[in-house]
PDB file of N, CA and C in Angstrom:
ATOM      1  N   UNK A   1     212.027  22.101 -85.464  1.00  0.00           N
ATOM      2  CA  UNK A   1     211.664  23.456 -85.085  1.00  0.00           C
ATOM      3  C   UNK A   1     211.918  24.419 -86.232  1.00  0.00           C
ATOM      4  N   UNK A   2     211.191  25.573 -86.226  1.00  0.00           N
ATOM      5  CA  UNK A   2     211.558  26.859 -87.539  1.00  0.00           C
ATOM      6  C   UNK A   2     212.593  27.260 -87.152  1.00  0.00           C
ATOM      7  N   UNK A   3     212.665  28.084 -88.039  1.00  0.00           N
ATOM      8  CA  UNK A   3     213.939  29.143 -87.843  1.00  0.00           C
ATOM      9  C   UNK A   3     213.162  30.552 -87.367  1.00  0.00           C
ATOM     10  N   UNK A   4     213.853  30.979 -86.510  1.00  0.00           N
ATOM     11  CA  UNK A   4     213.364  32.173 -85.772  1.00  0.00           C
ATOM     12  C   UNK A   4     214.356  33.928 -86.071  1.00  0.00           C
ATOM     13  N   UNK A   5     213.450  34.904 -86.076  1.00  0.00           N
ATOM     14  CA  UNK A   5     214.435  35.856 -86.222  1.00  0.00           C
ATOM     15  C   UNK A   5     215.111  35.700 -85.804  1.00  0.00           C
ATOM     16  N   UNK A   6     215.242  35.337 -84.212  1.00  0.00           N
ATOM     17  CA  UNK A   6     216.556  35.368 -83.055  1.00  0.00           C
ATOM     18  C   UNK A   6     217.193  34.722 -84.198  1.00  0.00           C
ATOM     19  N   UNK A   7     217.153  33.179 -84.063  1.00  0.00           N
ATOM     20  CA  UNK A   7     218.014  32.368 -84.944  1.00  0.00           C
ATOM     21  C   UNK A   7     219.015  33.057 -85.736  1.00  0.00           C
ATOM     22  N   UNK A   8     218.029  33.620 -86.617  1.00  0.00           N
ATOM     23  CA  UNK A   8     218.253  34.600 -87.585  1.00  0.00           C
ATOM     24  C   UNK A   8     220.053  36.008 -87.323  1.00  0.00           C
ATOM     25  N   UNK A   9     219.065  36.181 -86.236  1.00  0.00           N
ATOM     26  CA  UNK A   9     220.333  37.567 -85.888  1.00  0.00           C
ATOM     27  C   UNK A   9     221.228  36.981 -84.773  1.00  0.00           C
ATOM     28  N   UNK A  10     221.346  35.869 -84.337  1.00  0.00           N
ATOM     29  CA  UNK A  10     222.552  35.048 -83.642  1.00  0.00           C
ATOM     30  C   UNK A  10     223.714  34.693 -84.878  1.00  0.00           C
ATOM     31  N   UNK A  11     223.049  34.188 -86.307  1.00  0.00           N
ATOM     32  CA  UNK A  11     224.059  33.634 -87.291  1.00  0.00           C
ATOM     33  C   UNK A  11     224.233  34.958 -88.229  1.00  0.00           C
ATOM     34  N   UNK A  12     223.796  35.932 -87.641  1.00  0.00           N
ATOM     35  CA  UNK A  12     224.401  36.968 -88.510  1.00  0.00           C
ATOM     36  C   UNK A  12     225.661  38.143 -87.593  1.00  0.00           C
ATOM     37  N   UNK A  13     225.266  37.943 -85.990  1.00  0.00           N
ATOM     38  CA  UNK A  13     226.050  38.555 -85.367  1.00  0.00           C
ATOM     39  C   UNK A  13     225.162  40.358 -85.011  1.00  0.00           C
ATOM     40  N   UNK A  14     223.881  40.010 -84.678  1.00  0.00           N
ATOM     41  CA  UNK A  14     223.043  41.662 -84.827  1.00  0.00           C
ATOM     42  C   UNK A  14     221.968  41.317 -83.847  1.00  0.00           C
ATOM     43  N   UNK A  15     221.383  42.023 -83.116  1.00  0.00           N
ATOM     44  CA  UNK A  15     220.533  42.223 -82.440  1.00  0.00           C
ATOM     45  C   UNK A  15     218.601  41.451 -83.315  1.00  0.00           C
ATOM     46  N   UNK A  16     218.243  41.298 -82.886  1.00  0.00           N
ATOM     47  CA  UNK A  16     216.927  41.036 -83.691  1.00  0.00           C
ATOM     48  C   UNK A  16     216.327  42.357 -84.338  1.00  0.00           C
ATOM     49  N   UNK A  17     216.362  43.635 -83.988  1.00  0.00           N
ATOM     50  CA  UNK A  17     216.068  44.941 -83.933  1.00  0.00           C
ATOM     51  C   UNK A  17     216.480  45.689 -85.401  1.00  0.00           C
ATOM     52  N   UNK A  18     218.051  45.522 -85.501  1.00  0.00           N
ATOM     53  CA  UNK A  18     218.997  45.271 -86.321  1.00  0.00           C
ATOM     54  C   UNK A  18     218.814  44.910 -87.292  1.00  0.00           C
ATOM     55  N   UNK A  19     218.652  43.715 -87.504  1.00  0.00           N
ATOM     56  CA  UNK A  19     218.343  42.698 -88.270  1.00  0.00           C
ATOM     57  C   UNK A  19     216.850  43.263 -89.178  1.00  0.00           C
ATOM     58  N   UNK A  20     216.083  43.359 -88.359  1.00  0.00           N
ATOM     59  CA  UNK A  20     214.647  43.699 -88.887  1.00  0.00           C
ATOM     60  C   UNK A  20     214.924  44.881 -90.126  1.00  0.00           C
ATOM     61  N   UNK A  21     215.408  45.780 -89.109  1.00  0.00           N
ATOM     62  CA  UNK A  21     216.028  47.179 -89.806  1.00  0.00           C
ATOM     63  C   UNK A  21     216.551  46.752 -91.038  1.00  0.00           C
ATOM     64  N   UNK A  22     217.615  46.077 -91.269  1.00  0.00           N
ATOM     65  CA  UNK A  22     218.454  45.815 -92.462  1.00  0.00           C
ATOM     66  C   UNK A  22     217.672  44.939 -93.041  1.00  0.00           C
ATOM     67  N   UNK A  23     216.860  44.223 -93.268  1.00  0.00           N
ATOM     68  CA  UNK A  23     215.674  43.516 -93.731  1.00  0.00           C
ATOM     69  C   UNK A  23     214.794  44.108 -94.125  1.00  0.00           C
ATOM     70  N   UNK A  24     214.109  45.096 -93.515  1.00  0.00           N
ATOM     71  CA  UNK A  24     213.449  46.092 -94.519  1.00  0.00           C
ATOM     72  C   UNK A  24     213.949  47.317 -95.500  1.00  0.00           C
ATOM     73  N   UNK A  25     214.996  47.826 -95.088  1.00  0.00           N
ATOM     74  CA  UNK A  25     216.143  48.620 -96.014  1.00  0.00           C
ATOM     75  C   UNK A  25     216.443  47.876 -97.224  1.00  0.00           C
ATOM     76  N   UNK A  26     216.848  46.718 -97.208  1.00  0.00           N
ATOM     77  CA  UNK A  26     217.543  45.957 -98.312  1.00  0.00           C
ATOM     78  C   UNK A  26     216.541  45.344 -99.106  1.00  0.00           C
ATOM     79  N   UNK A  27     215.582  44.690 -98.594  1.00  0.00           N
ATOM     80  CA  UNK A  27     214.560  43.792 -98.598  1.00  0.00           C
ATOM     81  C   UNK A  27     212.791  44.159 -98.960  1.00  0.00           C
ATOM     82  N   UNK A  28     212.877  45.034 -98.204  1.00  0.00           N
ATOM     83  CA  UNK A  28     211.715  45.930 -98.670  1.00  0.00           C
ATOM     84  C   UNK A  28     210.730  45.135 -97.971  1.00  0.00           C
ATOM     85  N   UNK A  29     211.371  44.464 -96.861  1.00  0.00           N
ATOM     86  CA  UNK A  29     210.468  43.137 -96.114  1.00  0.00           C
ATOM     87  C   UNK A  29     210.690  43.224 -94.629  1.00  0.00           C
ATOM     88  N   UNK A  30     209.787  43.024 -94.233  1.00  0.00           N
ATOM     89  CA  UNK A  30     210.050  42.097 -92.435  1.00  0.00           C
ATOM     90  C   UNK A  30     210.370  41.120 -92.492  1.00  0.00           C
ATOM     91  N   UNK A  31     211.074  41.447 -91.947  1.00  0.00           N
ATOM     92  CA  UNK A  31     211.499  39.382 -91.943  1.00  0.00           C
ATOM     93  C   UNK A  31     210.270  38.153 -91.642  1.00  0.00           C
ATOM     94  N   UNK A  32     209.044  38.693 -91.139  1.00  0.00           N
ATOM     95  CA  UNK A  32     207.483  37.535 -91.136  1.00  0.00           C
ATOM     96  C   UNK A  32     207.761  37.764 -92.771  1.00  0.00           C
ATOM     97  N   UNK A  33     207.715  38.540 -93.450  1.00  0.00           N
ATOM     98  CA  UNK A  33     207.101  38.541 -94.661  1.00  0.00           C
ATOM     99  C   UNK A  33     208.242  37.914 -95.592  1.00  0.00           C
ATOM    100  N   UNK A  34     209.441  38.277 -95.310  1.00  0.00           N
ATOM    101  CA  UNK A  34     210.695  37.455 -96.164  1.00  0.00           C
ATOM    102  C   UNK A  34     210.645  36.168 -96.346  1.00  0.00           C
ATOM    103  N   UNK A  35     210.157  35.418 -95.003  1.00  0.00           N
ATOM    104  CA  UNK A  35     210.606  34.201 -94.393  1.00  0.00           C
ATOM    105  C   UNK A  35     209.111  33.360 -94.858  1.00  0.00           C
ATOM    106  N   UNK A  36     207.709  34.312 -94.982  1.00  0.00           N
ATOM    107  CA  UNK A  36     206.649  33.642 -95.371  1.00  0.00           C
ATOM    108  C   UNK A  36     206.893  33.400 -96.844  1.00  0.00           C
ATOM    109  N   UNK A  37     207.553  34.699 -97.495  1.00  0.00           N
ATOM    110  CA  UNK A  37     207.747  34.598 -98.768  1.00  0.00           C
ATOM    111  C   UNK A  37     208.812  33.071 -99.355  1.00  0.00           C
ATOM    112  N   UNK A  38     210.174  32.641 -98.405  1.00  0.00           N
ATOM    113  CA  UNK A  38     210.563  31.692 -98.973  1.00  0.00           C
ATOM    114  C   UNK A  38     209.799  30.765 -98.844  1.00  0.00           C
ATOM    115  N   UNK A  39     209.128  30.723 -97.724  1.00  0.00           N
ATOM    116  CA  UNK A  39     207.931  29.276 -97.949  1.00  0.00           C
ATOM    117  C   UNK A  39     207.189  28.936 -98.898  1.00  0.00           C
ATOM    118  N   UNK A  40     206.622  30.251 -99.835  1.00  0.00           N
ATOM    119  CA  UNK A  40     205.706  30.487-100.278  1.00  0.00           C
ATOM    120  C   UNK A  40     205.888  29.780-101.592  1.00  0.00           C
ATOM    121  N   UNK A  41     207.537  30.342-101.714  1.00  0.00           N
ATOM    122  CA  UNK A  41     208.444  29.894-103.209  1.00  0.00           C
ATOM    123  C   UNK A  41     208.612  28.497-102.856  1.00  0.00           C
ATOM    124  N   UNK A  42     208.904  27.855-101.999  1.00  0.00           N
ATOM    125  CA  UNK A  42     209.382  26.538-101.756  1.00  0.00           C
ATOM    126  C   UNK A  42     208.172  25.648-101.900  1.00  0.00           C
ATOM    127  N   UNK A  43     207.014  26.490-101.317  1.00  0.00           N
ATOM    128  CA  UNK A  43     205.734  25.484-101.510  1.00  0.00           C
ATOM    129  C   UNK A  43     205.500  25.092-103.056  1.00  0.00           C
ATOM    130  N   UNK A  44     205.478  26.503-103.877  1.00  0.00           N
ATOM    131  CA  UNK A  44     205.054  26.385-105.752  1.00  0.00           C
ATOM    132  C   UNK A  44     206.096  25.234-105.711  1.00  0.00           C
ATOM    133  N   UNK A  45     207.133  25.352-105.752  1.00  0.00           N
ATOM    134  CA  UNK A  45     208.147  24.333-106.217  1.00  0.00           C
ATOM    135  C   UNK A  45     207.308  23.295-105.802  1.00  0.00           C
ATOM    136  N   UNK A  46     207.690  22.368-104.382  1.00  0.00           N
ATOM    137  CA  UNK A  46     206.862  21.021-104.431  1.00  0.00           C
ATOM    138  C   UNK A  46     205.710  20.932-104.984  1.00  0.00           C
ATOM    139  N   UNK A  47     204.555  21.791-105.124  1.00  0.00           N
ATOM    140  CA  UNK A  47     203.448  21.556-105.912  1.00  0.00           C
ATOM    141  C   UNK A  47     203.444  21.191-107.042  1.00  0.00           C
ATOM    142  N   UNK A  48     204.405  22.478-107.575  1.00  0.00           N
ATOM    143  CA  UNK A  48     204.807  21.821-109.106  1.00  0.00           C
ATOM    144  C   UNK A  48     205.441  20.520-109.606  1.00  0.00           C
ATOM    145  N   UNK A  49     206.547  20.086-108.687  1.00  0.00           N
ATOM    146  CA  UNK A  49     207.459  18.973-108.912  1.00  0.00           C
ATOM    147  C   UNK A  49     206.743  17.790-108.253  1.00  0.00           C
ATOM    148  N   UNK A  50     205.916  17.795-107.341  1.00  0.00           N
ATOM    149  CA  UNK A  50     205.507  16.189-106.614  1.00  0.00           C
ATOM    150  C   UNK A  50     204.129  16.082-106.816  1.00  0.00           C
ATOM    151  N   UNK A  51     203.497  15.178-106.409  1.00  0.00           N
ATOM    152  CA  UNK A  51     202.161  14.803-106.278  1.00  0.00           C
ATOM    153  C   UNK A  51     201.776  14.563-104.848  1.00  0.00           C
ATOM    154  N   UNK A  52     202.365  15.496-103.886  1.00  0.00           N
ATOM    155  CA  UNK A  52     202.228  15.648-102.441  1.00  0.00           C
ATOM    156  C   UNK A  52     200.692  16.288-102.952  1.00  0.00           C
ATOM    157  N   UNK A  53     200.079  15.800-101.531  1.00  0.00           N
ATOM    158  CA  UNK A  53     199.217  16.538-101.756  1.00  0.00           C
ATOM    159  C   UNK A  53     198.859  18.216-100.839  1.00  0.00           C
ATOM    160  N   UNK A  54     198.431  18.935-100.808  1.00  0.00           N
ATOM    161  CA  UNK A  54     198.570  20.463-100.402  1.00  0.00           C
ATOM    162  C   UNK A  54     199.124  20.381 -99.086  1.00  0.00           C
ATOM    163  N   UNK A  55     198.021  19.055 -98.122  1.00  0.00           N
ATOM    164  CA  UNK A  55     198.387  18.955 -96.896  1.00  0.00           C
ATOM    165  C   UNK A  55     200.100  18.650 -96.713  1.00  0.00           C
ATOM    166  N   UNK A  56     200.579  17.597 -97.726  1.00  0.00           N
ATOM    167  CA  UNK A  56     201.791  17.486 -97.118  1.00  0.00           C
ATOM    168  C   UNK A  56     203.109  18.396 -97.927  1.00  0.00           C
ATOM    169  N   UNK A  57     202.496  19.097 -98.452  1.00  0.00           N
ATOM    170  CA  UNK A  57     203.504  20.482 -98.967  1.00  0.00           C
ATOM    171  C   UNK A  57     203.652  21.709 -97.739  1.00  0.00           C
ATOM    172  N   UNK A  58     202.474  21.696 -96.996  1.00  0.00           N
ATOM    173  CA  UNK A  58     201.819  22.772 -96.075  1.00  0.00           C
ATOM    174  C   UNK A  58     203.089  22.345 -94.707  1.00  0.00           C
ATOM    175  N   UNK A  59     202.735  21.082 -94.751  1.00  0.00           N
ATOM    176  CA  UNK A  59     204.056  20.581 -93.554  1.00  0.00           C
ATOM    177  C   UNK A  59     205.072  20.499 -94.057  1.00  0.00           C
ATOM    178  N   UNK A  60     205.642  20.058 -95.223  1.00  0.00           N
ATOM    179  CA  UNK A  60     207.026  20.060 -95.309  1.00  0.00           C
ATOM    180  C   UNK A  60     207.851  21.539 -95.143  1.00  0.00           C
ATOM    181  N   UNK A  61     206.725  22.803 -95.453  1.00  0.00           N
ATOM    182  CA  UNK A  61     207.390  24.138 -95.696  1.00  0.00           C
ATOM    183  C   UNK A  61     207.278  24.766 -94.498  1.00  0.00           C
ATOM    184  N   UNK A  62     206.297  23.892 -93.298  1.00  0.00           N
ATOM    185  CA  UNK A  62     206.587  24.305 -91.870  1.00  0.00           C
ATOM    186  C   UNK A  62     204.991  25.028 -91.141  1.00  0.00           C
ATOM    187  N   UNK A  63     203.837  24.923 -92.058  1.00  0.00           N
ATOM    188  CA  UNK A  63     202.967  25.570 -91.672  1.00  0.00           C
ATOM    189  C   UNK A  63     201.908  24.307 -91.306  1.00  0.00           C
ATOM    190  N   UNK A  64     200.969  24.510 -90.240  1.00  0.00           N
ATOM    191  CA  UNK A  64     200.434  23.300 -89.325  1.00  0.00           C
ATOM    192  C   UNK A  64     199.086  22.718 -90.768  1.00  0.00           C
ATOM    193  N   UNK A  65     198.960  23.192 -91.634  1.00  0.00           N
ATOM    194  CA  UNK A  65     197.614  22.749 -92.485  1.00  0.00           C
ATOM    195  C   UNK A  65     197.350  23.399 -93.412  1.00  0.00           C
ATOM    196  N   UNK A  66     196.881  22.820 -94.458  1.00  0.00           N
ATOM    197  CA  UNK A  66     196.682  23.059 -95.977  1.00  0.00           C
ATOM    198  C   UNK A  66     196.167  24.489 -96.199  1.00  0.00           C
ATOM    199  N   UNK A  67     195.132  24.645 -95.286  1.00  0.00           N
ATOM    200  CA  UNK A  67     194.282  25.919 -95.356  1.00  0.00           C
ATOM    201  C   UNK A  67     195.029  27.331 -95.338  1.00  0.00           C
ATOM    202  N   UNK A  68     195.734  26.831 -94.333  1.00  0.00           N
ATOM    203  CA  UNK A  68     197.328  28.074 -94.150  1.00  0.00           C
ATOM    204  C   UNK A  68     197.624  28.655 -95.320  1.00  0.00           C
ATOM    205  N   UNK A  69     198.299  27.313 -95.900  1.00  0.00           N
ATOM    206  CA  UNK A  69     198.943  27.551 -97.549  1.00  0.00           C
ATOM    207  C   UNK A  69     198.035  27.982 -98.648  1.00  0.00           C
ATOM    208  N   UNK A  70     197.309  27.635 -98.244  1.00  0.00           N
ATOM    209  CA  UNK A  70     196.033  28.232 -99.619  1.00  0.00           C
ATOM    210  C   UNK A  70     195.656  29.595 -99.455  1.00  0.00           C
ATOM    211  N   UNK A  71     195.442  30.145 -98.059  1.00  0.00           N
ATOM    212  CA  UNK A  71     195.539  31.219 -98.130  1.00  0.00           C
ATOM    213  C   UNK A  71     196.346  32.159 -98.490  1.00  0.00           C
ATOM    214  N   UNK A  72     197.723  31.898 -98.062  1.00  0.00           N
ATOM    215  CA  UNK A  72     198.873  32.477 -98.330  1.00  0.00           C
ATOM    216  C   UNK A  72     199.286  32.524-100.329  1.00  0.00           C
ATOM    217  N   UNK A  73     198.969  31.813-100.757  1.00  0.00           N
ATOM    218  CA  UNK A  73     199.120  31.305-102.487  1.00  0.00           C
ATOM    219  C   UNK A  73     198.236  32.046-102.654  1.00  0.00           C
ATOM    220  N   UNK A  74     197.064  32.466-102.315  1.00  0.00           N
ATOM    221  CA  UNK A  74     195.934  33.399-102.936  1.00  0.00           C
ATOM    222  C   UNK A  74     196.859  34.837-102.765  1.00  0.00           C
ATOM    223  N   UNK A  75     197.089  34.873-101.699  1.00  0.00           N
ATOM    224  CA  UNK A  75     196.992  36.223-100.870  1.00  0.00           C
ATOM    225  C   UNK A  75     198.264  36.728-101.479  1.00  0.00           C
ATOM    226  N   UNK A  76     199.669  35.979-101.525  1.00  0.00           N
ATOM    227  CA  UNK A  76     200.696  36.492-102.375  1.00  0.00           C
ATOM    228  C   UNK A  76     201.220  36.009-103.623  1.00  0.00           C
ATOM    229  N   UNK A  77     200.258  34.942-104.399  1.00  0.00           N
ATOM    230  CA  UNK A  77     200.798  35.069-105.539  1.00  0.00           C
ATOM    231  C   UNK A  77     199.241  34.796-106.479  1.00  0.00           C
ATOM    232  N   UNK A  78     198.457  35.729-106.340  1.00  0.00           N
ATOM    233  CA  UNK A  78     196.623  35.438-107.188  1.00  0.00           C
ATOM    234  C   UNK A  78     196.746  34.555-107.794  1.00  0.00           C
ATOM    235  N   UNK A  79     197.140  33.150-107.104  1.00  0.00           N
ATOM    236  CA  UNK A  79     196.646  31.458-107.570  1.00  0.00           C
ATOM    237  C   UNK A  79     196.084  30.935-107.136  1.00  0.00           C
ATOM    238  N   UNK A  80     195.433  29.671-106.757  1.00  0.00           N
ATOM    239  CA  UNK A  80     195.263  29.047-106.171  1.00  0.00           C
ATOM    240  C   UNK A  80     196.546  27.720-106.446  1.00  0.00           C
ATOM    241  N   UNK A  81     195.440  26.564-105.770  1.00  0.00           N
ATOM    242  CA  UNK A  81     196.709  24.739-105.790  1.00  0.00           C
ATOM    243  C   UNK A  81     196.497  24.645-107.229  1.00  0.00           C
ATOM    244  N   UNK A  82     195.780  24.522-107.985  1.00  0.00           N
ATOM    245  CA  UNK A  82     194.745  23.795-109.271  1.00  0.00           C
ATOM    246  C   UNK A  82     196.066  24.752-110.253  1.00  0.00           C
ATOM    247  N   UNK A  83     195.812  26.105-110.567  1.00  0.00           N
ATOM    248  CA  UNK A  83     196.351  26.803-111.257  1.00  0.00           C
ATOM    249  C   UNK A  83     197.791  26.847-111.352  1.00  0.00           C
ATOM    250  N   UNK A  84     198.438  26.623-109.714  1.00  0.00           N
ATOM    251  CA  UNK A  84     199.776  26.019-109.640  1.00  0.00           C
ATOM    252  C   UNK A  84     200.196  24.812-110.619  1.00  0.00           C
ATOM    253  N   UNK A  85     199.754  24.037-110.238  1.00  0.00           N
ATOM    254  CA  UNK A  85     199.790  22.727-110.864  1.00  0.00           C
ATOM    255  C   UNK A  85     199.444  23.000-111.622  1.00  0.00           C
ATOM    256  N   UNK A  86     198.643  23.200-112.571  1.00  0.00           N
ATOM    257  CA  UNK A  86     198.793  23.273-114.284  1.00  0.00           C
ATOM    258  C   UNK A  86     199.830  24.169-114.503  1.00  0.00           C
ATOM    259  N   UNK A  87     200.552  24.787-114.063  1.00  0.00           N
ATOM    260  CA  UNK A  87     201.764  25.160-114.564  1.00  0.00           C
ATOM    261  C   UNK A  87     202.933  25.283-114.784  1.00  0.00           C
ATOM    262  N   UNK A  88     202.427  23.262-114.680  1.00  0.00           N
ATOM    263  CA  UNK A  88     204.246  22.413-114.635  1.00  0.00           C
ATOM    264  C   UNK A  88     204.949  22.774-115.793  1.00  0.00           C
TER     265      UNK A  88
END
């Protein structure tokens, strides 16, 4: 299973509300966007380091299919998979 805001504001001791609040103050983020963002970083990494292919980077970082991730790599970091990978 993911990790969920709740999750989130149970191991911090704060309301989900809370939490959000101090997440965008500090963060300059929602926590959708924090939490898409570590995926986002975790995905470049396996791309870069394995020969997974998109599909099984897309699941290991928790999102149901490749297409997900490709969008998301366009949308927050102007790459695509191809351009990733050449920049082992």
């Amino acid at each position: 299973d993911g990790f969920s805001l709740e999750d989130a504001a149970k191991a911090v001791g704060a309301s989900k509300r809370t939490l959000a609040r101090r997440m965008q103050s500090v963060l300059g983020k929602s926590p959708l966007s924090y939490f898409q963002h570590l995926r986002v970083e975790r995905a470049v990494h396996l791309l870069k380091t394995s020969d997974a292919s998109v599909e099984e980077v897309a699941e290991q970082v928790g999102y149901t299919d490749g297409a997900t991730l490709r969008v998301l790599l366009r949308r927050q970091l102007r790459m695509g998979v191809k351009e990733i990978r050449s920049s082992r």
